[in-house]
Protein backbone atom coordinates (compact mmCIF):
# COMPACT_ATOMS: atom_id res chain seq x y z
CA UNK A 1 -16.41 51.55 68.13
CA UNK A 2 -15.27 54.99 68.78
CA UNK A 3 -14.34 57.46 65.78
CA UNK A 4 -10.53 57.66 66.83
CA UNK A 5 -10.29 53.89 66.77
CA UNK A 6 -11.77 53.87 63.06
CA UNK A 7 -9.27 56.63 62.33
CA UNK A 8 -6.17 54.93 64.06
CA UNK A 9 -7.46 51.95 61.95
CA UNK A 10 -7.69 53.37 58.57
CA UNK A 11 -4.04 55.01 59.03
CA UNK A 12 -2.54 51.60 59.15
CA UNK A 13 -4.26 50.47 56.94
CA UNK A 14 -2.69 53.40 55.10
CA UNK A 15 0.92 52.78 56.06
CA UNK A 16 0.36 49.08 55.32
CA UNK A 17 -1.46 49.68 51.53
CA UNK A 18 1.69 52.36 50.39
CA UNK A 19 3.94 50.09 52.37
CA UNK A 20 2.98 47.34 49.46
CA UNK A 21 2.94 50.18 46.63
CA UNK A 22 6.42 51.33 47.61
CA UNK A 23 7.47 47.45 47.39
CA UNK A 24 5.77 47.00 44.12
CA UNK A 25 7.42 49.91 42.50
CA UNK A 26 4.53 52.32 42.27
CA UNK A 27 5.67 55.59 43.14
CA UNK A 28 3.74 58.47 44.47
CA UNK A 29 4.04 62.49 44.83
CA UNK A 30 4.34 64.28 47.89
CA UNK A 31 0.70 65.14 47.12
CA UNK A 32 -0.58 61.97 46.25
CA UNK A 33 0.53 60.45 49.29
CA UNK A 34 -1.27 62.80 51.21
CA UNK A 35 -4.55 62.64 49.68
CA UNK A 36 -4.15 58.92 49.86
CA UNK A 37 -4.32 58.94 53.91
CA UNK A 38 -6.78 61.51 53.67
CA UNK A 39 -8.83 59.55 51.97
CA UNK A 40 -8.14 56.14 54.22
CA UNK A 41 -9.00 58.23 57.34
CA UNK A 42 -12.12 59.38 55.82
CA UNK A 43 -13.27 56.25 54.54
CA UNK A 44 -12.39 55.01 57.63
CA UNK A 45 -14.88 57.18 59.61
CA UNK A 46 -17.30 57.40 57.08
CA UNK A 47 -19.85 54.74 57.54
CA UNK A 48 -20.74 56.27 60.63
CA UNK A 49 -22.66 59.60 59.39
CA UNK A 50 -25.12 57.85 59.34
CA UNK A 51 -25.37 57.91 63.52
CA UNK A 52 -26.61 60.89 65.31
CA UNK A 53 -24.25 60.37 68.22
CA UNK A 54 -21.15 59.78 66.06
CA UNK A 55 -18.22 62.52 66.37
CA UNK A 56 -18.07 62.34 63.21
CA UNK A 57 -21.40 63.60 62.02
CA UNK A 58 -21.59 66.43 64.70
CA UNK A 59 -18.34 67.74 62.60
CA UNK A 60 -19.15 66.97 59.32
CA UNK A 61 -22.07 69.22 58.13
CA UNK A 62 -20.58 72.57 59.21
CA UNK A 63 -16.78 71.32 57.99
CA UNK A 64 -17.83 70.13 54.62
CA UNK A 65 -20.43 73.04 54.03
CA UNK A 66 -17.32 74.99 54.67
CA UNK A 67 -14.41 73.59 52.81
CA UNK A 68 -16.31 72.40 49.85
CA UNK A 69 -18.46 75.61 48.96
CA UNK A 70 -14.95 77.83 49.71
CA UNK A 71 -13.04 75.22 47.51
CA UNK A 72 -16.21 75.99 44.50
CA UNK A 73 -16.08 79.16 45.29
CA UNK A 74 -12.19 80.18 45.10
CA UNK A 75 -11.84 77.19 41.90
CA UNK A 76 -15.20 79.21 40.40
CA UNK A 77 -12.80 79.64 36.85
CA UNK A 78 -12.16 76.09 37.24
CA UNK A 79 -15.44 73.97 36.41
CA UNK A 80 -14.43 70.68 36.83
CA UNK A 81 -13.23 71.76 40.56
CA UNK A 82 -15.81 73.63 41.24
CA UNK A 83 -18.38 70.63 39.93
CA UNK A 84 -16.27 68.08 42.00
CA UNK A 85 -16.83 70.28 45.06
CA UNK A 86 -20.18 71.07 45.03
CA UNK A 87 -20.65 67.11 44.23
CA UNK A 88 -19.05 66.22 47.61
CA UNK A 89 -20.79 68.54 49.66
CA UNK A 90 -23.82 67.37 47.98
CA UNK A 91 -22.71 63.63 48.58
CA UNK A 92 -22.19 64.17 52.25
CA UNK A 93 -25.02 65.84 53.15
CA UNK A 94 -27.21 63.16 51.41
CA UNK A 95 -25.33 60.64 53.86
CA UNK A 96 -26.46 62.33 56.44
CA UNK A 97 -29.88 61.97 55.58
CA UNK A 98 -29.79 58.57 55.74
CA UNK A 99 -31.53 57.19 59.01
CA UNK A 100 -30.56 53.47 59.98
CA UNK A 101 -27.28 53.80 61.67
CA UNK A 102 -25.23 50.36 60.40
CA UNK A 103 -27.47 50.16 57.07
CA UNK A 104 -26.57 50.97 53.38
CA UNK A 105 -23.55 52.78 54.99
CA UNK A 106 -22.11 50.02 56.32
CA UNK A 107 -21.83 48.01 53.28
CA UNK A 108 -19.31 46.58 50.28
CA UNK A 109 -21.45 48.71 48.43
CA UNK A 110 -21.32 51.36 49.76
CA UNK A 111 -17.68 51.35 50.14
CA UNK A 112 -17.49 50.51 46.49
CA UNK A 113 -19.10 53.97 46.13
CA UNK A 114 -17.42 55.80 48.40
CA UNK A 115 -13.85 54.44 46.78
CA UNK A 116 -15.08 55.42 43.19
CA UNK A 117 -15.85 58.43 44.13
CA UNK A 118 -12.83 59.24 46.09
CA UNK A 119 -10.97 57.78 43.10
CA UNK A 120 -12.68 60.61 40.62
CA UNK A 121 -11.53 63.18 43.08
CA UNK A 122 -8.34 62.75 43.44
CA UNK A 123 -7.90 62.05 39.69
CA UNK A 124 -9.28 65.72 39.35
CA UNK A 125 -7.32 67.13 42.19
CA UNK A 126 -3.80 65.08 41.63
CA UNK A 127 -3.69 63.50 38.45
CA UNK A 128 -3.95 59.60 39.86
CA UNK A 129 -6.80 57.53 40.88
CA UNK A 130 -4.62 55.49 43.46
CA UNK A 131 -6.06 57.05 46.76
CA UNK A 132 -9.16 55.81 45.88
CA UNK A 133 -7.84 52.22 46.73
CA UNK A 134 -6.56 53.97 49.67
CA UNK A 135 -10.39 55.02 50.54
CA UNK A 136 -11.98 51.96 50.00
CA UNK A 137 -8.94 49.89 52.40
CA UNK A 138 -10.04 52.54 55.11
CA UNK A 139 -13.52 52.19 54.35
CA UNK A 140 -13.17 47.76 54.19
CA UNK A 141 -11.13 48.43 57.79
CA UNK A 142 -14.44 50.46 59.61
CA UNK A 143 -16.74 47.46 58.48
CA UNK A 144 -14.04 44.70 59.40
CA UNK A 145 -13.89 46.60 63.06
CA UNK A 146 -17.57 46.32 63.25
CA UNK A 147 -17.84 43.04 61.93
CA UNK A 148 -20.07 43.78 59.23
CA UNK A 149 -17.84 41.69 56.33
């Protein structure tokens, strides 16, 4: 499947996931709510930097070199910024060293992983954990579209 599908994908899976929150009385900032479909369209795409061909992974190594060593960088007063920064560039480029396109990536594990960690950023950056459930619904939505639940 094609990287926009994953991406359409994950972003209902957003709308539907805050759609229940909203219901259930759990409110969210401004901010919040954005890093939460951030973090479903990532996870949604994710699993796939770990093909060659992928959009995705063409992007990925010159974007995240860039925002996350200019986020350390401008946060260098900040250490727990600058550490969760440096982590994620550090994270995605491992990813990308992994070789067997639909492998480790494109597990429950994995998204387990990829949700905790997007939970311990955006408890850093925004003061909630929540868009980490966010990341892991966009992350479960790439392996239900390939069929690999």
């Amino acid at each position: 499947m094609l990287s926009g599908r994953h991406a359409t994908i994950g972003s209902v899976s957003f709308f539907v996931l805050l759609g229940l929150l909203l219901i259930g009385g759990i409110e969210l900032s401004e901010v919040q709510v954005l890093a939460s479909l951030v973090w479903s369209v990532l996870g949604s795409v994710f699993p796939d930097l770990d093909s060659k061909s992928s959009s995705v992974r063409k992007t990925a190594r010159k974007a995240v070199l860039l925002v996350g060593l200019s986020v350390a960088v401008v946060n260098y007063w900040d250490l727990r910024i600058f550490l969760v920064s440096t982590a994620a560039t550090a994270v995605v480029f491992a990813a990308m060293g992994i070789p067997k396109h639909r492998g480790f990536l494109h597990s429950l594990p994995a998204a387990l992983l990829f949700s905790l960690f997007a939970s311990a950023v955006s408890s850093a950056l925004t003061g909630t954990s929540i868009p980490g459930l966010f990341a892991f619904l966009g992350y479960f939505s790439h392996l239900a579209a390939d069929r690999k639940i």
